[in-house]
C-alpha atoms as a PDB file:
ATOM      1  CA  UNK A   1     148.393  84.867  73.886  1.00  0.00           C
ATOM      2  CA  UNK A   2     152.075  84.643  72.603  1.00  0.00           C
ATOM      3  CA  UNK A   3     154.079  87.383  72.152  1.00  0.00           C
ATOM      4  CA  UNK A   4     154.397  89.004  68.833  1.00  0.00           C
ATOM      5  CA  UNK A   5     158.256  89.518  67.936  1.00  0.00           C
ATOM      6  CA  UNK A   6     157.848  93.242  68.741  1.00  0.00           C
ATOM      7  CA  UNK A   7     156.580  92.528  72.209  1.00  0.00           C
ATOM      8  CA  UNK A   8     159.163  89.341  72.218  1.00  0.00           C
ATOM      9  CA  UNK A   9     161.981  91.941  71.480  1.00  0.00           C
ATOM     10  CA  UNK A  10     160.600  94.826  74.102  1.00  0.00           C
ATOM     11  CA  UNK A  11     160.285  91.927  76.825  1.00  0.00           C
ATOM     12  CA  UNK A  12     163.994  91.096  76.048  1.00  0.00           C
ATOM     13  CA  UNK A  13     165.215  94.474  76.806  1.00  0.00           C
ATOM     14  CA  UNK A  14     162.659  94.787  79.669  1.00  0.00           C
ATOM     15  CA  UNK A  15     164.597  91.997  81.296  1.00  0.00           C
ATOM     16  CA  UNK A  16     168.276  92.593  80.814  1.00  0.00           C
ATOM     17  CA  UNK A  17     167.516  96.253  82.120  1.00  0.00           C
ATOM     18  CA  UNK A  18     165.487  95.168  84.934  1.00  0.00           C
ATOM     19  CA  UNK A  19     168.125  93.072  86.465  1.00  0.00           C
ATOM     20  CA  UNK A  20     170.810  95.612  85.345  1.00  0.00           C
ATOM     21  CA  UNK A  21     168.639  97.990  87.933  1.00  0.00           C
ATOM     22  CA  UNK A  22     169.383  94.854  90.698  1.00  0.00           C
ATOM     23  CA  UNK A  23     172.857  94.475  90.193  1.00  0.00           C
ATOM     24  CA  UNK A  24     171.969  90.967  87.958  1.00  0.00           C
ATOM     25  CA  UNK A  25     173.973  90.877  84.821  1.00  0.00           C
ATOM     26  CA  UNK A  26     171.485  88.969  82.745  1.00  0.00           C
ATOM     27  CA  UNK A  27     172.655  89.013  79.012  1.00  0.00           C
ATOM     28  CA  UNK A  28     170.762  87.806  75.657  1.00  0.00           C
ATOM     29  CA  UNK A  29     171.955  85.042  73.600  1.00  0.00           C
ATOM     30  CA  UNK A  30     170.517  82.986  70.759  1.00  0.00           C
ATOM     31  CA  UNK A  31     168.635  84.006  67.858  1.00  0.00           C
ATOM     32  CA  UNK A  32     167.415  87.422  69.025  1.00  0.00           C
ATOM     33  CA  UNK A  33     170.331  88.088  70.276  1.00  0.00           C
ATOM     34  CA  UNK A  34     171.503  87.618  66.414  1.00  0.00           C
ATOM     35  CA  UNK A  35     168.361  89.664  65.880  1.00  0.00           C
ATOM     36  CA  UNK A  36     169.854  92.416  68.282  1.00  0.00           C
ATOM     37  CA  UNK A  37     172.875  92.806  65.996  1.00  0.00           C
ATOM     38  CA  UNK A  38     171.389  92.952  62.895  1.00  0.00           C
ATOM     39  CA  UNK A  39     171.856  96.584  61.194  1.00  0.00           C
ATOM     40  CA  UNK A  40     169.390  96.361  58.579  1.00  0.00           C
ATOM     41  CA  UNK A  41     166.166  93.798  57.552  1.00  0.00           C
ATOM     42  CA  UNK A  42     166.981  91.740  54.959  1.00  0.00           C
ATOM     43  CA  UNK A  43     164.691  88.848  53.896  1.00  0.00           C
ATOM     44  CA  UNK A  44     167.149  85.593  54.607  1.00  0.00           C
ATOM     45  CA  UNK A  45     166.861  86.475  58.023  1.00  0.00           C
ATOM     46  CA  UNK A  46     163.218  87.069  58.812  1.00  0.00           C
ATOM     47  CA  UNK A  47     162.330  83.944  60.840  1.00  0.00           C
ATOM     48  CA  UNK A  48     160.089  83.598  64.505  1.00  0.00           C
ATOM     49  CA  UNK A  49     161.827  83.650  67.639  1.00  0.00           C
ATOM     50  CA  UNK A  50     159.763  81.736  69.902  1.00  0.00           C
ATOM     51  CA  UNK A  51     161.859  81.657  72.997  1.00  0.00           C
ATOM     52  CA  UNK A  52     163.855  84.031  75.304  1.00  0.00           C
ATOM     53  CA  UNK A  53     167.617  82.641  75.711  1.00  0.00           C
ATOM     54  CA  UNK A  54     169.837  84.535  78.511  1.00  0.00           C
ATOM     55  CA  UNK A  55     172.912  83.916  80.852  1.00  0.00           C
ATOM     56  CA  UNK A  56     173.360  85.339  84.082  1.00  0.00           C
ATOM     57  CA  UNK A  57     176.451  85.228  86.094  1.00  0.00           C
ATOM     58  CA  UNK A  58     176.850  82.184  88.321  1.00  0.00           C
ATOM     59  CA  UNK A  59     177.912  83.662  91.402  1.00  0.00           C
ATOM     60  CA  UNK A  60     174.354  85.843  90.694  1.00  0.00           C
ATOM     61  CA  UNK A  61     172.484  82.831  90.182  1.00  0.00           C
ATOM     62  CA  UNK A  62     170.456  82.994  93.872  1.00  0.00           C
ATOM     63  CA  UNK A  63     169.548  86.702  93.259  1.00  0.00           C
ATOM     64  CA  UNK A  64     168.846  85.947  89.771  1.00  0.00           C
ATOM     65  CA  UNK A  65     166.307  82.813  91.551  1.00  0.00           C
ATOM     66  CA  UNK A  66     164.829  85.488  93.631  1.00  0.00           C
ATOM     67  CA  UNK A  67     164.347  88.074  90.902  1.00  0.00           C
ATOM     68  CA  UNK A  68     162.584  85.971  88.052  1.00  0.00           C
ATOM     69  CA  UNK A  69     159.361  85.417  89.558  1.00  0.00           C
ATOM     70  CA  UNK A  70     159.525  89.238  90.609  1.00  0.00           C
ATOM     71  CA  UNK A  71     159.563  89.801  86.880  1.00  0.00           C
ATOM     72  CA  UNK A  72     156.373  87.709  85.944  1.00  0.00           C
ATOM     73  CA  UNK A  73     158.260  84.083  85.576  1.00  0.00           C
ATOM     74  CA  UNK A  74     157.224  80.841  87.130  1.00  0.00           C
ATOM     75  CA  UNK A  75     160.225  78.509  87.619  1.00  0.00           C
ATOM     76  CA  UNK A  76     160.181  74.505  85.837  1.00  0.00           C
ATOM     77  CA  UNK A  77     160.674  73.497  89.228  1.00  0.00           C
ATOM     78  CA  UNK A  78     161.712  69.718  88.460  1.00  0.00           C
ATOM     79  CA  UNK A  79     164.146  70.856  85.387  1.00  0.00           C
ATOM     80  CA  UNK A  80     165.917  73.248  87.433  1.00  0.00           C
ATOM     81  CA  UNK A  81     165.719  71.392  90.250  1.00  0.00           C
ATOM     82  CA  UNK A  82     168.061  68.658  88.665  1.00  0.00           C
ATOM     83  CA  UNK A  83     170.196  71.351  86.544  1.00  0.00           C
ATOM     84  CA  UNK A  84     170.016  74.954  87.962  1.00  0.00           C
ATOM     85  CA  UNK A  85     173.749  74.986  88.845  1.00  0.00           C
ATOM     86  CA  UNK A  86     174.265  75.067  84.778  1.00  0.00           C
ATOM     87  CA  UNK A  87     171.013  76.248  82.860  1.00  0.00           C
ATOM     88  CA  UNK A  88     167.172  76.774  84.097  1.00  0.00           C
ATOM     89  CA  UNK A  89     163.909  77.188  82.354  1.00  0.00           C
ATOM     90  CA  UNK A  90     160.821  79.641  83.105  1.00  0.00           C
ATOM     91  CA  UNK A  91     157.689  80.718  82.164  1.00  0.00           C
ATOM     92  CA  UNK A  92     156.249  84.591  81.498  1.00  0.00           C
ATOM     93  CA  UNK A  93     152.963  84.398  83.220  1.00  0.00           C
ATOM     94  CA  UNK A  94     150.811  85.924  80.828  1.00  0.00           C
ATOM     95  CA  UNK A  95     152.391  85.240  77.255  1.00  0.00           C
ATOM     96  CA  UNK A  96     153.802  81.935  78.662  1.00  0.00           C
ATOM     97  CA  UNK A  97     156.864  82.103  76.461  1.00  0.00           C
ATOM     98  CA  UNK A  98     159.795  80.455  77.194  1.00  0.00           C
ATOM     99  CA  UNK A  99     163.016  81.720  79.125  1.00  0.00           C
ATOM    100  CA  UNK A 100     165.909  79.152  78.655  1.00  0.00           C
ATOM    101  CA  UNK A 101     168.544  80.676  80.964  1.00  0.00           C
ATOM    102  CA  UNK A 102     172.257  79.752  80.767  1.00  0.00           C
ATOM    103  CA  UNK A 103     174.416  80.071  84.697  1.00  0.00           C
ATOM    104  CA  UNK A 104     177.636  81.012  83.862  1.00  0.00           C
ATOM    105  CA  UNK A 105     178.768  78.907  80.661  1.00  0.00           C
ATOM    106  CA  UNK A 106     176.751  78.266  77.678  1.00  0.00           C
ATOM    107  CA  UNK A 107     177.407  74.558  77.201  1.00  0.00           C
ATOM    108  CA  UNK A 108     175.658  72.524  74.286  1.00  0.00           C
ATOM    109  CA  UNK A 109     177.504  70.674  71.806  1.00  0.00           C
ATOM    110  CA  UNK A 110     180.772  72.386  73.048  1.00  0.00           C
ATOM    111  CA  UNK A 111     181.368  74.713  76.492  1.00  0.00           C
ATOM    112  CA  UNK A 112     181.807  78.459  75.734  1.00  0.00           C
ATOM    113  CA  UNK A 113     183.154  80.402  79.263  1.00  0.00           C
ATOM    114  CA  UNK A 114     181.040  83.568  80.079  1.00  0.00           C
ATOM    115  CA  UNK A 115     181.337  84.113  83.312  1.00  0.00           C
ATOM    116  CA  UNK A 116     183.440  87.413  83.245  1.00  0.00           C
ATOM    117  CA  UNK A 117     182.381  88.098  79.665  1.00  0.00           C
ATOM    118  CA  UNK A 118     179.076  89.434  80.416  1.00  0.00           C
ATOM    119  CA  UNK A 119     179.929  93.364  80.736  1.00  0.00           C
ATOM    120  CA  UNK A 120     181.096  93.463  76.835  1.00  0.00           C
ATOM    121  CA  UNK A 121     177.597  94.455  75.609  1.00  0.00           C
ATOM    122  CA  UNK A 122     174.668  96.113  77.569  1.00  0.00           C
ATOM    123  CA  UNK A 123     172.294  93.658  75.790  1.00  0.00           C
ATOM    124  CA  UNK A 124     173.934  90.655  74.268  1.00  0.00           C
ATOM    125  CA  UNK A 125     176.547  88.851  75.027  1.00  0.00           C
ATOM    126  CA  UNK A 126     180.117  89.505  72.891  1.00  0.00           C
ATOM    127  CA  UNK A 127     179.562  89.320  69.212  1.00  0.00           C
ATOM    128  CA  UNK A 128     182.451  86.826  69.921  1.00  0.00           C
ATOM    129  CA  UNK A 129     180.887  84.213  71.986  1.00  0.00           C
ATOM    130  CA  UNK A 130     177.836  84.676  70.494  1.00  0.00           C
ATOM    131  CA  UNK A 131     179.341  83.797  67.098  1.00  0.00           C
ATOM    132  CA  UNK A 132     180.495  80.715  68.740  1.00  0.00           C
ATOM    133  CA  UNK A 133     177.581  80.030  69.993  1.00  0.00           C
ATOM    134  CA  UNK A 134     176.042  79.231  66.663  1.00  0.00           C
ATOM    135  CA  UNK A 135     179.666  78.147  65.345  1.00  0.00           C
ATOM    136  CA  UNK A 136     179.479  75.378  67.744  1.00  0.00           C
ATOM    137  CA  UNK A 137     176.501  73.585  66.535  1.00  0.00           C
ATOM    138  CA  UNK A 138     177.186  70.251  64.930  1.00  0.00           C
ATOM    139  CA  UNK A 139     174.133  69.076  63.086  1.00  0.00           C
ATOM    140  CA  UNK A 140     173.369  72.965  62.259  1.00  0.00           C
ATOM    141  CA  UNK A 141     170.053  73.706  60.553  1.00  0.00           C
ATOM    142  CA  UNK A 142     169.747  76.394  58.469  1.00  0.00           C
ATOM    143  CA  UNK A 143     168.246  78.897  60.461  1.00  0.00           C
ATOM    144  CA  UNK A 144     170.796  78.796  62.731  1.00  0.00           C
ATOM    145  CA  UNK A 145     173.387  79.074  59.823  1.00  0.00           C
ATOM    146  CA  UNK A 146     171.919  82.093  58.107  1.00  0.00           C
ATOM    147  CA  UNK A 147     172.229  83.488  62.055  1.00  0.00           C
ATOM    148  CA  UNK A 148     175.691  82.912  61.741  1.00  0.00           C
ATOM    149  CA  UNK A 149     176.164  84.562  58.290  1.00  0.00           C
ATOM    150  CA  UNK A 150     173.994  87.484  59.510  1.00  0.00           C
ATOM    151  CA  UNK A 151     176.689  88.028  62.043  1.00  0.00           C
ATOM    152  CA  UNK A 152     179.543  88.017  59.429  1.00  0.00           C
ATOM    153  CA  UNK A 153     177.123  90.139  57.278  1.00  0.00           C
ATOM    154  CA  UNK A 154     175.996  92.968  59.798  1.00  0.00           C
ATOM    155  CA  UNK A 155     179.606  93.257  62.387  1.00  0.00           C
ATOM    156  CA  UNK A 156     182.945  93.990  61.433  1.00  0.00           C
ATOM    157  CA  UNK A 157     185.960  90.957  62.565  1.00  0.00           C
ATOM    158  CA  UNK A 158     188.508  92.974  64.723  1.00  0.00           C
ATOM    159  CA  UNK A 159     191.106  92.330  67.338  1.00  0.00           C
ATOM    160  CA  UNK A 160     188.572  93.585  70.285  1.00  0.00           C
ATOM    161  CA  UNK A 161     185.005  94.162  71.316  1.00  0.00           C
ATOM    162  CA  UNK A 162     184.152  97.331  70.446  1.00  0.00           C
ATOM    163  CA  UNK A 163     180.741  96.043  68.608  1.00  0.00           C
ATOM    164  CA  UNK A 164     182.821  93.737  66.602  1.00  0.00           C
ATOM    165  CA  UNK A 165     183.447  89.942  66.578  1.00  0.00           C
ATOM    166  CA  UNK A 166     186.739  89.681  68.204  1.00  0.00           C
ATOM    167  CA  UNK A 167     189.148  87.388  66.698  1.00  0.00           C
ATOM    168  CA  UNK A 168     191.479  87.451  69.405  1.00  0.00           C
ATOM    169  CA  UNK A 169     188.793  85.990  71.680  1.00  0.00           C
ATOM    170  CA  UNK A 170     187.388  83.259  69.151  1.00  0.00           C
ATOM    171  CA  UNK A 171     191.669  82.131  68.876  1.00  0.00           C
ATOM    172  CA  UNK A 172     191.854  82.090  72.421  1.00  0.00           C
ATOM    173  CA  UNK A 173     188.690  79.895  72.570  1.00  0.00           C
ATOM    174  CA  UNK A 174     189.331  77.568  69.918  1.00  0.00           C
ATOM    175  CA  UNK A 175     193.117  77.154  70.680  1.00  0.00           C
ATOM    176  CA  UNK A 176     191.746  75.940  74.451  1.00  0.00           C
ATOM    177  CA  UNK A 177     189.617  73.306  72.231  1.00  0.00           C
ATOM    178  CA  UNK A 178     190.416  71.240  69.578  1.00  0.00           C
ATOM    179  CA  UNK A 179     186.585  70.068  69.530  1.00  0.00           C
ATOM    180  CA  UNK A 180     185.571  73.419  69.608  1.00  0.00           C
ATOM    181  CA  UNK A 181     187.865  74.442  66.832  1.00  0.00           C
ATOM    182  CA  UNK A 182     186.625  71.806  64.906  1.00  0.00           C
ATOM    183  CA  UNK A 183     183.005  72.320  65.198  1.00  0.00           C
ATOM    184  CA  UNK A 184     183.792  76.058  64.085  1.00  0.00           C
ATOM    185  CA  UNK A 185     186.098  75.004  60.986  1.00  0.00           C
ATOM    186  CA  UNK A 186     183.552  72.988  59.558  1.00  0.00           C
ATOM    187  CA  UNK A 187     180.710  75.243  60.080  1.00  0.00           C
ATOM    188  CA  UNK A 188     182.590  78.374  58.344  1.00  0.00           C
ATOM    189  CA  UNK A 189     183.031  76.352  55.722  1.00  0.00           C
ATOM    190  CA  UNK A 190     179.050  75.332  55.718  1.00  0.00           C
ATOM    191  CA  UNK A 191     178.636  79.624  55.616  1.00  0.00           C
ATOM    192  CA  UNK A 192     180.746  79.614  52.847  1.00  0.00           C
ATOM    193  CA  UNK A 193     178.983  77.563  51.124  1.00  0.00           C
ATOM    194  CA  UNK A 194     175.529  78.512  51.391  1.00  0.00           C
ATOM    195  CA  UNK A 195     176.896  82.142  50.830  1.00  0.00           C
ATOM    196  CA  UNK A 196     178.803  81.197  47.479  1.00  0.00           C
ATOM    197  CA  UNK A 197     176.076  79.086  45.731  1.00  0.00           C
ATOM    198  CA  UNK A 198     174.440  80.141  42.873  1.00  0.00           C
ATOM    199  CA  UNK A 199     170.648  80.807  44.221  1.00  0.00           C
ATOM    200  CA  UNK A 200     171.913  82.350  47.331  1.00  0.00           C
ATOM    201  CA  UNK A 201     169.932  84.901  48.997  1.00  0.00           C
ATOM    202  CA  UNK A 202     172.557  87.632  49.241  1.00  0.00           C
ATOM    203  CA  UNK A 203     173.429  90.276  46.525  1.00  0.00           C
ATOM    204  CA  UNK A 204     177.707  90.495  45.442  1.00  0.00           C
ATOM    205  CA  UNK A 205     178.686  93.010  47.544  1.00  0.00           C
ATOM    206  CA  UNK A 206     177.429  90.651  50.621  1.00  0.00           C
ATOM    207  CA  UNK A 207     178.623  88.029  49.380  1.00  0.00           C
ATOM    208  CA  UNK A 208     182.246  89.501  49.182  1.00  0.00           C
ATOM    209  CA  UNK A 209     181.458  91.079  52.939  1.00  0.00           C
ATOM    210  CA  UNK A 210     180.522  87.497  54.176  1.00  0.00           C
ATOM    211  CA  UNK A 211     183.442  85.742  52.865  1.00  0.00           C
ATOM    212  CA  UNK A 212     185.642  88.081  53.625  1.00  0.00           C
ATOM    213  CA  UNK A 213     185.059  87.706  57.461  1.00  0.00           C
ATOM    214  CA  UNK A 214     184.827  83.973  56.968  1.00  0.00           C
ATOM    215  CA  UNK A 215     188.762  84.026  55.682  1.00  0.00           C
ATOM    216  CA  UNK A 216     189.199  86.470  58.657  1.00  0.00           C
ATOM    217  CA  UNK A 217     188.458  83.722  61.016  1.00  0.00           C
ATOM    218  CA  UNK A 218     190.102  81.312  59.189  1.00  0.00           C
ATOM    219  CA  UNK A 219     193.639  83.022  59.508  1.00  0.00           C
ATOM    220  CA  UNK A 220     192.963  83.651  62.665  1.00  0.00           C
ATOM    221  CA  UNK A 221     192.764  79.827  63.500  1.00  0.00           C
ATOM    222  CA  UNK A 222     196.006  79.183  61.183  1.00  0.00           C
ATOM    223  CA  UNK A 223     198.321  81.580  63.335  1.00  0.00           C
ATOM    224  CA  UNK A 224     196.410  81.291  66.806  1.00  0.00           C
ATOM    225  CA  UNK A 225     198.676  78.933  69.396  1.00  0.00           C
ATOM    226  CA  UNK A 226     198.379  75.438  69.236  1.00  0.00           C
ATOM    227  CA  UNK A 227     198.947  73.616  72.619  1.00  0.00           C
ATOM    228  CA  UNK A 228     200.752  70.452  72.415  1.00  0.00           C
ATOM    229  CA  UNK A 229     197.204  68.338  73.821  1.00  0.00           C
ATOM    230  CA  UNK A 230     195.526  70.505  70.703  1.00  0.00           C
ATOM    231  CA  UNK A 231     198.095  68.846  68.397  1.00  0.00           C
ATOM    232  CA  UNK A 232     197.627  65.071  69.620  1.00  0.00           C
ATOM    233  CA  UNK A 233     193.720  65.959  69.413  1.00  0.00           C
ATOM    234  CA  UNK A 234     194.251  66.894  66.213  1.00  0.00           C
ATOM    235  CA  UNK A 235     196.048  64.044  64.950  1.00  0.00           C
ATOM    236  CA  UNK A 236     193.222  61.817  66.226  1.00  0.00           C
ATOM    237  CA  UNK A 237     190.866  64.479  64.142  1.00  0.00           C
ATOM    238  CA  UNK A 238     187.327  63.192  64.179  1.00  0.00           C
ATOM    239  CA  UNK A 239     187.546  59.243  64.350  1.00  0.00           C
ATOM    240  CA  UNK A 240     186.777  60.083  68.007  1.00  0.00           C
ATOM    241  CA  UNK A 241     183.822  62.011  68.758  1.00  0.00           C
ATOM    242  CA  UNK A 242     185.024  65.811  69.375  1.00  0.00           C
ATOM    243  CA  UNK A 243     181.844  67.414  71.168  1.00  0.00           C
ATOM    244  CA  UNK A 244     178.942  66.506  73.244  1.00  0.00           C
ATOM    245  CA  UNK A 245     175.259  65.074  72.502  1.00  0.00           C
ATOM    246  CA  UNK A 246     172.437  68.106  73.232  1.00  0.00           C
ATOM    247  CA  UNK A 247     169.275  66.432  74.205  1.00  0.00           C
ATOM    248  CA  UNK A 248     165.885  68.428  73.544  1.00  0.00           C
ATOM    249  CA  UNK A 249     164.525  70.382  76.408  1.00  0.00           C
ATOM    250  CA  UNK A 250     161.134  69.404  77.025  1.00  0.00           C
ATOM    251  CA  UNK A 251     158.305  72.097  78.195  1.00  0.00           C
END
């Protein structure tokens, strides 16, 4: 039987602080990772989470190998056969949900470095990245957009990561990568949006909270550095395709 998202949540945590107890920093990103962060219910968020999406370390990727099925998982042994060095999939036993596990980087429609990011947060991995991680998504839907606004909602934009979304880190990021930069642009402006129209879920004073840490980002990508490659990519803007095709995982 599937979890329920109580049990989803509790095997989450069950996880991260089992590996924790074997030296394997295994951190939670995606939606309930979102979930993780959010400070109070509110009904634009409540959604199922049907899937468990981590990253581990890369250079802990064999212990990580060795400590999965120890913790109730059965390997896809032909998926992560051809791509374990960069993500692998798994199986709870029992519940047979779904552990999509990232080694290292979380790469989709644009690559987002976490290899020495993963101590930031005991859980999750930095409100940061894990912005980006849903910032990143061209054809976003809108579950994955109301994650992103439930970010801006619930966490304060700062210049580090003390349970904040660190605008220092998303500059650094997105002045390494035009695409990236792009992706992110277009997609605050899609939060924006949805935040500002006239039947939108959210009450004035989250409104004003939402867009207030949308213009947050924005200055931060108007005075962040801006290579000389960044410059020529962005005079080509997107006539030229600026991220990367995700193909569906199949079970």
């Amino acid at each position: 039987m599937p979890f329920t998202q109580p049990e989803l949540i509790a095997e989450l945590q069950r996880l991260v602080q089992t590996a924790e107890a074997k030296n394997i920093r295994l951190r939670a990103i995606g939606g309930l990772a979102v979930r993780a962060h959010q400070k109070e219910e509110h009904p634009a968020f409540q959604r199922d989470y049907p899937d468990l999406d981590l990253v581990v370390a890369r250079k802990q990727r064999r212990a990580f190998e060795s400590f999965m099925p120890q913790a109730g998982y059965t390997p896809n042994k032909q998926f992560n056969l051809l791509n374990g060095a960069q993500r692998q999939i798994y199986f709870e036993n029992r519940a047979q949900t779904k552990a999509d596990i990232f080694i290292g980087d979380f790469e989709m429609c644009h690559k987002i470095p976490l290899e020495e990011r993963l101590a930031a947060h005991p859980l999750t991995v930095p409100l940061a990245e894990l912005f980006l991680s849903k910032a990143q998504i061209v054809e976003i839907n809108r579950k994955d957009l109301l994650d992103l606004i439930s970010l801006l909602l619930f966490n304060e934009t700062a210049e580090n990561d003390d349970s904040k979304i660190n605008l220092t880190q998303i500059a650094q990021l997105c002045s390494a990568d035009w695409g990236l930069y792009k992706t992110a642009s277009i997609n605050l402006d899609r939060a924006a949006a949805l935040t500002s129209q006239a039947d939108s879920p959210f009450e004035p004073r989250h409104r004003e909270r939402i867009l207030a840490r949308v213009d947050s980002i924005r200055r931060a990508f108007e005075t962040m550095p801006k290579p000389f490659a960044w410059q020529l990519r962005d005079r080509v803007g997107t006539r030229l395709r600026w991220y990367e095709e995700v193909e569906e995982v199949q079970r």
